[in-house]
C-alpha atoms as a PDB file:
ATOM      1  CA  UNK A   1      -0.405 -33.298  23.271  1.00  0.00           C
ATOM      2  CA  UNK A   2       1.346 -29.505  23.474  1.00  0.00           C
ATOM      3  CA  UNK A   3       4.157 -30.736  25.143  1.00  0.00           C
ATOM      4  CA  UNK A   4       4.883 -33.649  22.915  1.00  0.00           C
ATOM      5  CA  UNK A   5       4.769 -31.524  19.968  1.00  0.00           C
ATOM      6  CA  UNK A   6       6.686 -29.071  22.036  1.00  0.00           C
ATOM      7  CA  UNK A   7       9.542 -31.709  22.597  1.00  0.00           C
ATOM      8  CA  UNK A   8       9.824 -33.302  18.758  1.00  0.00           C
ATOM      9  CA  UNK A   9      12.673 -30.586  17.757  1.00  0.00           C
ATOM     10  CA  UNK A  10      12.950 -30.301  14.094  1.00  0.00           C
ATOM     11  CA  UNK A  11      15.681 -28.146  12.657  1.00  0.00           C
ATOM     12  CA  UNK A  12      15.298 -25.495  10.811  1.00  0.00           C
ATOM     13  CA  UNK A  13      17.712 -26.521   8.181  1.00  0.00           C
ATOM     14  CA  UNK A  14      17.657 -29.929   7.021  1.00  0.00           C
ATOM     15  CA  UNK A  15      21.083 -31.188   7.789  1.00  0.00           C
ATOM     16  CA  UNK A  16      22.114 -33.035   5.251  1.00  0.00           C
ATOM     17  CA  UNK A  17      21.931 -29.795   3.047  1.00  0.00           C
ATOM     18  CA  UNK A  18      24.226 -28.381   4.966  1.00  0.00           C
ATOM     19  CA  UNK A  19      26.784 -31.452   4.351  1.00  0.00           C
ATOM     20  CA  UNK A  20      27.364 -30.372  -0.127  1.00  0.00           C
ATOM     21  CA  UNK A  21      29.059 -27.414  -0.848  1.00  0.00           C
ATOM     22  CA  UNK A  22      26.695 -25.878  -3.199  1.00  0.00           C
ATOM     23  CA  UNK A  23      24.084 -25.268  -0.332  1.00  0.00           C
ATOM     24  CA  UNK A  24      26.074 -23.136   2.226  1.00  0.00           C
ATOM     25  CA  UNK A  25      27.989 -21.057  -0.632  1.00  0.00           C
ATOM     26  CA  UNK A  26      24.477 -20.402  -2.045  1.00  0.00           C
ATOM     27  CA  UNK A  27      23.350 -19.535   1.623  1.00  0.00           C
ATOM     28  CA  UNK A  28      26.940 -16.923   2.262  1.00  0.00           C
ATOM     29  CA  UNK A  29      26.423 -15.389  -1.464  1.00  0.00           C
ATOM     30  CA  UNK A  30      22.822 -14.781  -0.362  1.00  0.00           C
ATOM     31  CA  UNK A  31      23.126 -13.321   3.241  1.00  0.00           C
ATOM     32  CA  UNK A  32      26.207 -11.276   1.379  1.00  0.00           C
ATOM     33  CA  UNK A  33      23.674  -9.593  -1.241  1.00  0.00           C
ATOM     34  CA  UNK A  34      20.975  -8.760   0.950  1.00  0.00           C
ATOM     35  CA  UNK A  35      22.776  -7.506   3.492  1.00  0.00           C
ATOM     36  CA  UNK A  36      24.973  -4.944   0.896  1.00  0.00           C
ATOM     37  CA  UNK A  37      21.815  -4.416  -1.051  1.00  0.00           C
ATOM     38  CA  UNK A  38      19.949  -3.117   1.818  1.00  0.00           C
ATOM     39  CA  UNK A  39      23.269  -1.167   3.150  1.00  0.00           C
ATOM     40  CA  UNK A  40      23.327   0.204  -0.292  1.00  0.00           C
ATOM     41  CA  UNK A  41      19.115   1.205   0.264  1.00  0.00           C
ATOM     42  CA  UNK A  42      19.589   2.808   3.240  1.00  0.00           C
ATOM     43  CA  UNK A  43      22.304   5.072   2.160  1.00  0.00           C
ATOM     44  CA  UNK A  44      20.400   5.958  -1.012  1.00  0.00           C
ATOM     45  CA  UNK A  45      17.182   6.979   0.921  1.00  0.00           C
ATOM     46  CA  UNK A  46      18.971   8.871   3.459  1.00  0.00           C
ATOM     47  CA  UNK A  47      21.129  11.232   0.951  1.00  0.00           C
ATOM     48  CA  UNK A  48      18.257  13.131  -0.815  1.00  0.00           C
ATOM     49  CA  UNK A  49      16.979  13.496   2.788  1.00  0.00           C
ATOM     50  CA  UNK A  50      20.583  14.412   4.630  1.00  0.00           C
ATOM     51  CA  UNK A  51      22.387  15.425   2.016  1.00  0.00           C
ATOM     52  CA  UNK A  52      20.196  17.463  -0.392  1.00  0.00           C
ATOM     53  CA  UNK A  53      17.255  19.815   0.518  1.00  0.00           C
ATOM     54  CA  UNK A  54      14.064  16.509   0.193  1.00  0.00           C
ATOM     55  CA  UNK A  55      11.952  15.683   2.243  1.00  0.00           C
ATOM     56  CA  UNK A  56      10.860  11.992   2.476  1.00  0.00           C
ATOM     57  CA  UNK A  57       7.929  11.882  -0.161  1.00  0.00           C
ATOM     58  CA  UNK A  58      10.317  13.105  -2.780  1.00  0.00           C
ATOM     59  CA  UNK A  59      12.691  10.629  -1.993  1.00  0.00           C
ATOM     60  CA  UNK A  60      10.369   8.025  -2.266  1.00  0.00           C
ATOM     61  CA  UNK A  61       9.011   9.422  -5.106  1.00  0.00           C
ATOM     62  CA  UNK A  62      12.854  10.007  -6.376  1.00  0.00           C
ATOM     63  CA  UNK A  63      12.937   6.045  -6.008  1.00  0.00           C
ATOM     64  CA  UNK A  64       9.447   4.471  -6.996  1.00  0.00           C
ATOM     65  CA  UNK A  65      10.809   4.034 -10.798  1.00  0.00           C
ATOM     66  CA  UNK A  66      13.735   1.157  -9.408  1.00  0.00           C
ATOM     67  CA  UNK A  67      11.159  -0.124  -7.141  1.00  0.00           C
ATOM     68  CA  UNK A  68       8.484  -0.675 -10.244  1.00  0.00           C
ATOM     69  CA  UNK A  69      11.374  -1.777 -12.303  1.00  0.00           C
ATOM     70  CA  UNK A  70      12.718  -4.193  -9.886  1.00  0.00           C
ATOM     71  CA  UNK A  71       9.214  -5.593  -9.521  1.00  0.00           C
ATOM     72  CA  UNK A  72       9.109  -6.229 -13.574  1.00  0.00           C
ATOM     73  CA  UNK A  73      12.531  -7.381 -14.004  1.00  0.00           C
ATOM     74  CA  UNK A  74      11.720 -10.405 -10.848  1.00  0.00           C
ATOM     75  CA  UNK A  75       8.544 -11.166 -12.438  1.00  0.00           C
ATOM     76  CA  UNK A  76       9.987 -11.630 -16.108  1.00  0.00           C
ATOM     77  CA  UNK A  77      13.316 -13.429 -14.651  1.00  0.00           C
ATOM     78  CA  UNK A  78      10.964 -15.869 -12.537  1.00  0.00           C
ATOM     79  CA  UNK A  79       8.308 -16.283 -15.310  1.00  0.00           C
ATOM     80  CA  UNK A  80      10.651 -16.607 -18.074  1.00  0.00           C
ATOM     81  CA  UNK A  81      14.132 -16.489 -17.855  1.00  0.00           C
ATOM     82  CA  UNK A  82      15.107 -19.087 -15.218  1.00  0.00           C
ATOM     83  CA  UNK A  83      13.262 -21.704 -16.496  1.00  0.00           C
ATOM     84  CA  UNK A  84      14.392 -21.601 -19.793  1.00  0.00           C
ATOM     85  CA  UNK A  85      18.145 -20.430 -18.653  1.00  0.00           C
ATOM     86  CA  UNK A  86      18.403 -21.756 -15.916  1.00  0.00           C
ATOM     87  CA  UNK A  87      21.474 -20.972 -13.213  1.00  0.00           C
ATOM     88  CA  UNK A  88      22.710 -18.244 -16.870  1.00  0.00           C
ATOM     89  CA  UNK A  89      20.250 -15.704 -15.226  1.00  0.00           C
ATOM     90  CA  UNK A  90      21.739 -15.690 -11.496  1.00  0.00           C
ATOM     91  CA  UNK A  91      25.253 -14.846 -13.381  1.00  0.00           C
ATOM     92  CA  UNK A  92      24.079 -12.108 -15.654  1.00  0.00           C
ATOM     93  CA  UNK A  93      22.326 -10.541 -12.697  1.00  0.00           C
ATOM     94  CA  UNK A  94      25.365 -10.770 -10.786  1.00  0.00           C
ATOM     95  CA  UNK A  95      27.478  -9.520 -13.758  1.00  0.00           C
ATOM     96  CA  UNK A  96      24.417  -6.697 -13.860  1.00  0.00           C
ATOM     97  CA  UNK A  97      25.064  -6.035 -10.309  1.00  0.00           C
ATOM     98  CA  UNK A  98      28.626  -5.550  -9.862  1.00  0.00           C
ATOM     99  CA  UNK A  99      28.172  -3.063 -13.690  1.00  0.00           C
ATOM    100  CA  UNK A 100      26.577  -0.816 -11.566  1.00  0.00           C
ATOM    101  CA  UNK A 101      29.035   0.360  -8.836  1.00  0.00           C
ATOM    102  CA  UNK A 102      32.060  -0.099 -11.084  1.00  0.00           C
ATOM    103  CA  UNK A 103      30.278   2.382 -13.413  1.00  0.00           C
ATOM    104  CA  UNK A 104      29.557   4.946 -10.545  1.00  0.00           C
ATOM    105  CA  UNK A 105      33.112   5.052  -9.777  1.00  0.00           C
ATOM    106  CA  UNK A 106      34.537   5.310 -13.001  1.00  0.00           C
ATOM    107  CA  UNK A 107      31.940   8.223 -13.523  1.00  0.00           C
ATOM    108  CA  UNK A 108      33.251   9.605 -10.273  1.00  0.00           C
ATOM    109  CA  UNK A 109      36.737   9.406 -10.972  1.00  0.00           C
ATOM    110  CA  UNK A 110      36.009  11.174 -14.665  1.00  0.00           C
ATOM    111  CA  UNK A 111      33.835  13.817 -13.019  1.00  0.00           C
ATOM    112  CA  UNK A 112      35.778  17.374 -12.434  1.00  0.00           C
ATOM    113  CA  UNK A 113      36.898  18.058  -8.460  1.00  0.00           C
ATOM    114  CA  UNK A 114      33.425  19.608  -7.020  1.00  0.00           C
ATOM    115  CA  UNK A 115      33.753  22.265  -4.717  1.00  0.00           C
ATOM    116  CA  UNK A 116      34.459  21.533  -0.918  1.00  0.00           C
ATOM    117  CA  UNK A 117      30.594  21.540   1.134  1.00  0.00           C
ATOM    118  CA  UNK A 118      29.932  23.760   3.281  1.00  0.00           C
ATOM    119  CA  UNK A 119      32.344  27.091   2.408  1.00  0.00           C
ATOM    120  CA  UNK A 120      35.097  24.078   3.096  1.00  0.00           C
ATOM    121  CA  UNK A 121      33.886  23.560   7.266  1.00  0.00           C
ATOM    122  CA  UNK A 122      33.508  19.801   8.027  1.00  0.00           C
ATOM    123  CA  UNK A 123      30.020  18.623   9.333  1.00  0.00           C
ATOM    124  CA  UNK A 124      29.261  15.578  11.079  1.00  0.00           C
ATOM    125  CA  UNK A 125      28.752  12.452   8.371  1.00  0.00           C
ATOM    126  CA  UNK A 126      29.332  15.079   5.865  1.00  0.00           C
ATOM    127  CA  UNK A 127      26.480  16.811   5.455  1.00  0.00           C
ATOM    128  CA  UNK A 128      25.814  20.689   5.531  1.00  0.00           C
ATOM    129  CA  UNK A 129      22.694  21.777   7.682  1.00  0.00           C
ATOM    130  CA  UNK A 130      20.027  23.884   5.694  1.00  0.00           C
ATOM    131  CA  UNK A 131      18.666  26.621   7.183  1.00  0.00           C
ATOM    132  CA  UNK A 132      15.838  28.639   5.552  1.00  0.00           C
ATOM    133  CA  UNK A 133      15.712  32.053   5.970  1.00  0.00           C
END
């Protein structure tokens, strides 16, 4: 009985969803977004802890108010929005998406020249090391 079951292969995509165009660009834009969006996570966690003088329960902390909003927004969009918008909501929260880092480098770019880290000595990936004391 094991070793029938063992030998009827099923795949783990249907094929003939694989055929249209609409799945695999669906599929690519996904694997794209997670993959920046958790880039984008891991680089945010690590700079309060690198970068600045936090430990990691601050930086969680520092962080708990996008993870509680996050929650919200995918329980309103998934309760509400899509089914009475429909595929309207996946644009907006793309358009939403790409606002963000266009507006952190147009805030960078109209910032003022900080000061060079570290007395102007370069550090490995950037960072300064803290010593207390």
């Amino acid at each position: 009985m094991r070793l029938a079951a063992a030998a009827a292969r099923t795949a783990l995509v249907e094929p003939p969803l694989l055929r249209g165009r609409a799945f695999p660009a669906a599929l690519a834009t996904s694997t794209l977004f997670f993959a920046t969006m958790n880039g984008l996570m891991i680089t945010v966690v690590l700079h309060p802890e690198l970068g600045l003088p936090r430990g990691p329960l601050a930086t969680g902390l520092t962080l708990l108010p996008r993870s509680v909003g996050l929650a919200a927004a995918s329980r309103a969009a998934g309760a509400r929005l899509v089914p009475r918008d429909g595929t309207r909501v996946l644009h907006a929260g793309l358009a939403t998406i790409a606002a963000g880092p266009a507006a952190a480098v147009l805030a960078r770019r109209a910032a003022p020249a900080a000061p060079a880290p570290c007395g102007g000595r370069r550090r490995p990936y950037g960072f300064c090391r803290r010593h207390s004391g």
